[in-house]
N, C-alpha and C. Protein backbone atom coordinates (compact mmCIF):
# COMPACT_ATOMS: atom_id res chain seq x y z
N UNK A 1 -9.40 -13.09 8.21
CA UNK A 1 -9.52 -12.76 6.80
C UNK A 1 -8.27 -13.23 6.07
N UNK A 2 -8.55 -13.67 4.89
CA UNK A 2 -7.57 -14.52 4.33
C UNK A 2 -7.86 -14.23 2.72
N UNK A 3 -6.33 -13.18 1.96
CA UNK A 3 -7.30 -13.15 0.71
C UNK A 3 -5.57 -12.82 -0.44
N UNK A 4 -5.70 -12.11 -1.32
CA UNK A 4 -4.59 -11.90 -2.03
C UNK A 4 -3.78 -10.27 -1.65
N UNK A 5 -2.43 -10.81 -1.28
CA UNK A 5 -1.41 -9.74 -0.83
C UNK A 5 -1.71 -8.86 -2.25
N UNK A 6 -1.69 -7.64 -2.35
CA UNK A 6 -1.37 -6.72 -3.38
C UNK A 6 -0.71 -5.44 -3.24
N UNK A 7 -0.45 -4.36 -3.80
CA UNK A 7 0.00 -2.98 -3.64
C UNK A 7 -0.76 -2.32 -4.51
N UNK A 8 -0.51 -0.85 -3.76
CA UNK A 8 -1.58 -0.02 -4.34
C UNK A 8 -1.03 1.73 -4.01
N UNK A 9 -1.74 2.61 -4.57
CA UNK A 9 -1.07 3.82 -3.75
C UNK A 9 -2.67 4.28 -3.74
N UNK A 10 -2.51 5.01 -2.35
CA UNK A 10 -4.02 5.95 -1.78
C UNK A 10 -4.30 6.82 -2.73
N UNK A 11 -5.64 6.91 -3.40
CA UNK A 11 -6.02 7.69 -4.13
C UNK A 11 -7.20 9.03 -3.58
N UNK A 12 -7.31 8.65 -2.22
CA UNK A 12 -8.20 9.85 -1.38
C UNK A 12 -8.74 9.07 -0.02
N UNK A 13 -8.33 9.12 1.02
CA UNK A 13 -9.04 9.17 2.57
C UNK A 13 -9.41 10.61 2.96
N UNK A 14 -10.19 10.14 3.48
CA UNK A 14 -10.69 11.35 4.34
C UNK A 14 -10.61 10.80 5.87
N UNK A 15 -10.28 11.47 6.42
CA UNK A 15 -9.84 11.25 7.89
C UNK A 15 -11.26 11.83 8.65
N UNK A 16 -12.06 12.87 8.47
CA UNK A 16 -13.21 12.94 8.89
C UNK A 16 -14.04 11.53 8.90
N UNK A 17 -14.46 11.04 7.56
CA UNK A 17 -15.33 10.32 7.19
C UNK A 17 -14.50 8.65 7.99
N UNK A 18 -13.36 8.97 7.47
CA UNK A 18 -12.60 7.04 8.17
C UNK A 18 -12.73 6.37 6.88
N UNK A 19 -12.90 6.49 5.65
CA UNK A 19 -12.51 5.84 4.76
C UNK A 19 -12.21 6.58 3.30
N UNK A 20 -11.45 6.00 2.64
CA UNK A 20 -11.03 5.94 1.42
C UNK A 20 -11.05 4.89 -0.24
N UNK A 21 -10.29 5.16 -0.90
CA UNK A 21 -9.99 4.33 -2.13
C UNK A 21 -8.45 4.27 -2.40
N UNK A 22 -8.18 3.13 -2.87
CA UNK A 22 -6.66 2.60 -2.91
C UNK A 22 -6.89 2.43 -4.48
N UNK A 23 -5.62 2.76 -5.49
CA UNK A 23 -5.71 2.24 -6.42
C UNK A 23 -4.67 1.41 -6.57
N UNK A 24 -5.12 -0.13 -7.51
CA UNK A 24 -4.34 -1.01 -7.56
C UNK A 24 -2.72 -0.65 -8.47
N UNK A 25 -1.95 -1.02 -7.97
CA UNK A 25 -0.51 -0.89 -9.16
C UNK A 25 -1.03 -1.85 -10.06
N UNK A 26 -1.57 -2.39 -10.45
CA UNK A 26 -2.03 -3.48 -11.60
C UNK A 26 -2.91 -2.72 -12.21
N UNK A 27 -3.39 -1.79 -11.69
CA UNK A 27 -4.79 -1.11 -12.87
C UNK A 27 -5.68 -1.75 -12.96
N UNK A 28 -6.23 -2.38 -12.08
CA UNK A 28 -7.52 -3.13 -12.11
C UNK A 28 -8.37 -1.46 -11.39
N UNK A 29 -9.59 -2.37 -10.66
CA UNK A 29 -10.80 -1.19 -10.36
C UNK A 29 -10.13 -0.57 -8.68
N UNK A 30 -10.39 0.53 -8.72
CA UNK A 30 -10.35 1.20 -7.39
C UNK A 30 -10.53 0.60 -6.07
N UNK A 31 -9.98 0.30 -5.15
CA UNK A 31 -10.70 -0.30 -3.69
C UNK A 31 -10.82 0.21 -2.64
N UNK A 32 -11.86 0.07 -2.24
CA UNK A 32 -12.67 0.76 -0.74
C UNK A 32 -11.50 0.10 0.22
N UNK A 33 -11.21 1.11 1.27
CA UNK A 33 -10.71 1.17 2.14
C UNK A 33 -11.39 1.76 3.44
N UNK A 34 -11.55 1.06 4.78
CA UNK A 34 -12.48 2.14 5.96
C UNK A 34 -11.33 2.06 6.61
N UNK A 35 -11.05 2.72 7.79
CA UNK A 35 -10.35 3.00 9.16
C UNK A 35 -10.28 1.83 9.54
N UNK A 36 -11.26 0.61 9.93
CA UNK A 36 -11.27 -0.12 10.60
C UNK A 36 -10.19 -1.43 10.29
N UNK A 37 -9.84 -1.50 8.59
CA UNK A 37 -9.36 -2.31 7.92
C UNK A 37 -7.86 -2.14 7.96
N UNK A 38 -7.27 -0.49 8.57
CA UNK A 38 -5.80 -0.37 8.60
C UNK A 38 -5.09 -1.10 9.78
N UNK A 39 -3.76 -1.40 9.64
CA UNK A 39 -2.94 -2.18 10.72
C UNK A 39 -3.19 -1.25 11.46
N UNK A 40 -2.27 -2.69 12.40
CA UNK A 40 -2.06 -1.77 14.18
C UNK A 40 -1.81 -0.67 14.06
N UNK A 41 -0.71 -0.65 13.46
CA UNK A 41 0.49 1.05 13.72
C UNK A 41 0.14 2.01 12.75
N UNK A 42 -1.50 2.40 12.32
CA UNK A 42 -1.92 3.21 11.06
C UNK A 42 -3.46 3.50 11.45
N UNK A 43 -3.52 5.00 11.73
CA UNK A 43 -5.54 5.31 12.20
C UNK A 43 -5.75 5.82 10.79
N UNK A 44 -4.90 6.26 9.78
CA UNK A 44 -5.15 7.22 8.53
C UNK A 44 -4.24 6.94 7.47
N UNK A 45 -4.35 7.82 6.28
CA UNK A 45 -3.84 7.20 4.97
C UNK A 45 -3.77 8.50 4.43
N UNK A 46 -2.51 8.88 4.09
CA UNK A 46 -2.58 10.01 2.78
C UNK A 46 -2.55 9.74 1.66
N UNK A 47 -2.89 10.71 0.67
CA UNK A 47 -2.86 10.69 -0.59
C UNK A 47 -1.25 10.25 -1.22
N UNK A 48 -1.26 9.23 -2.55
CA UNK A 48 -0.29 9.30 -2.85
C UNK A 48 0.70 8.06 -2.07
N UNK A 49 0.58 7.94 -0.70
CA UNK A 49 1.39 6.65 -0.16
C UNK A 49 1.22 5.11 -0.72
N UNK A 50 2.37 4.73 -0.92
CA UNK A 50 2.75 3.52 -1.12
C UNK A 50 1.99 2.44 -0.03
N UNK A 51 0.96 1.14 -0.43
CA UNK A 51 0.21 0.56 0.34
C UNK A 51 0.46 -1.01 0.09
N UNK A 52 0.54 -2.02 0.99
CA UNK A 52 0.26 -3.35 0.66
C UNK A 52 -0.98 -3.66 1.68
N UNK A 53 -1.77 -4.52 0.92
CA UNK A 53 -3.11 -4.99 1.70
C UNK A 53 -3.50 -6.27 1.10
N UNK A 54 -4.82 -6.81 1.47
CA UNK A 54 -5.24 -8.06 1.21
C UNK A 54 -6.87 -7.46 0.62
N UNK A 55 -6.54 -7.83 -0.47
CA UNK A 55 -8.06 -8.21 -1.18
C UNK A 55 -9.18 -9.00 -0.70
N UNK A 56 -10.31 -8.79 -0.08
CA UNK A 56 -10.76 -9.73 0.69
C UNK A 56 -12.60 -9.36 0.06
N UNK A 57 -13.32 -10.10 0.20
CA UNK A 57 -14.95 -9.73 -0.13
C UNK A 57 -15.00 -8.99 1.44
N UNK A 58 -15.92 -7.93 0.52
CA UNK A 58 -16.70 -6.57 1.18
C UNK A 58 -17.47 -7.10 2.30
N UNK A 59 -18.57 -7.99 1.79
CA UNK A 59 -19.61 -8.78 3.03
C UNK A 59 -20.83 -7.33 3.12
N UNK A 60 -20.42 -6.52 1.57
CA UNK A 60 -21.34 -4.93 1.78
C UNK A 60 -23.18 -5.34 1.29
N UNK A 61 -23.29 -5.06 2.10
CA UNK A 61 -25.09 -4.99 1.34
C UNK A 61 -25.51 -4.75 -0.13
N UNK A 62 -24.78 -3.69 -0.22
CA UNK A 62 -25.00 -3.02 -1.69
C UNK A 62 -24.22 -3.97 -2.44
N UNK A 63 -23.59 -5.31 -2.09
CA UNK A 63 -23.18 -5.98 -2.97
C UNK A 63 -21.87 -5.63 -3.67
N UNK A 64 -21.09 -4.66 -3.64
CA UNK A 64 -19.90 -4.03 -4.02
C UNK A 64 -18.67 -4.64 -4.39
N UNK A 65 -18.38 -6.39 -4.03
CA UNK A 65 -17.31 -7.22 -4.50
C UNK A 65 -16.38 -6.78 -3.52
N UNK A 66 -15.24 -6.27 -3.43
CA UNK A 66 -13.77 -6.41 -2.66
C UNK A 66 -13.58 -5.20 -1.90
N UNK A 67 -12.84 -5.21 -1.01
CA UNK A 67 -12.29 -4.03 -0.13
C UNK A 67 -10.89 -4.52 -0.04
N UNK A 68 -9.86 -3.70 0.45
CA UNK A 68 -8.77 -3.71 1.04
C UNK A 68 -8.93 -3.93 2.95
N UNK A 69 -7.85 -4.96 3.48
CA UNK A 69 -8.20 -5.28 4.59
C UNK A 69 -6.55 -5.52 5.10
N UNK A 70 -6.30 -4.89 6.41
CA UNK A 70 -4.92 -5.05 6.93
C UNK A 70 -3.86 -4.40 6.13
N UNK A 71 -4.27 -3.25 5.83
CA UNK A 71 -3.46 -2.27 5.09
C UNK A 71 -2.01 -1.74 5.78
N UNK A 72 -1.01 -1.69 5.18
CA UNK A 72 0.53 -1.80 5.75
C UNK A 72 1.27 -0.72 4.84
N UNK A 73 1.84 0.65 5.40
CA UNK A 73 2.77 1.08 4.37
C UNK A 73 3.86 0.22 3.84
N UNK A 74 3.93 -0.06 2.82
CA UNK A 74 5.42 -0.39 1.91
C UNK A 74 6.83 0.71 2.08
């Protein structure tokens, strides 16, 4: 996966469910985040943490546009 570096801070994971929403520091739209998309050294995400990730297409059925992928605390 190959897409645009950005930052963001966690706006809600749920550690039950394995995914969340990141909001961009640019103020663009909210981004889906799952479990599967965090680095090596990260199974979860709190609220509020400082995030860098890669903007990448979803590949979602429902058609949804972008996710966050290879998510890294800052």
């Amino acid at each position: 996966m190959s897409g645009v570096r950005v930052t963001g801070k966690v706006k809600f994971f749920s550690d039950e469910k394995g995914f969340g929403f990141i909001r961009p520091d640019d103020g663009g739209e909210e981004v889906f985040v799952h479990r599967t998309d965090l680095g090596q050294n990260l199974n979860m995400l709190i609220t509020d943490q400082q995030v860098a990730y890669e903007l990448v297409d979803s590949h979602s059925k429902k058609g949804n546009g972008k996710k966050a992928a290879n998510v890294e605390l800052v």
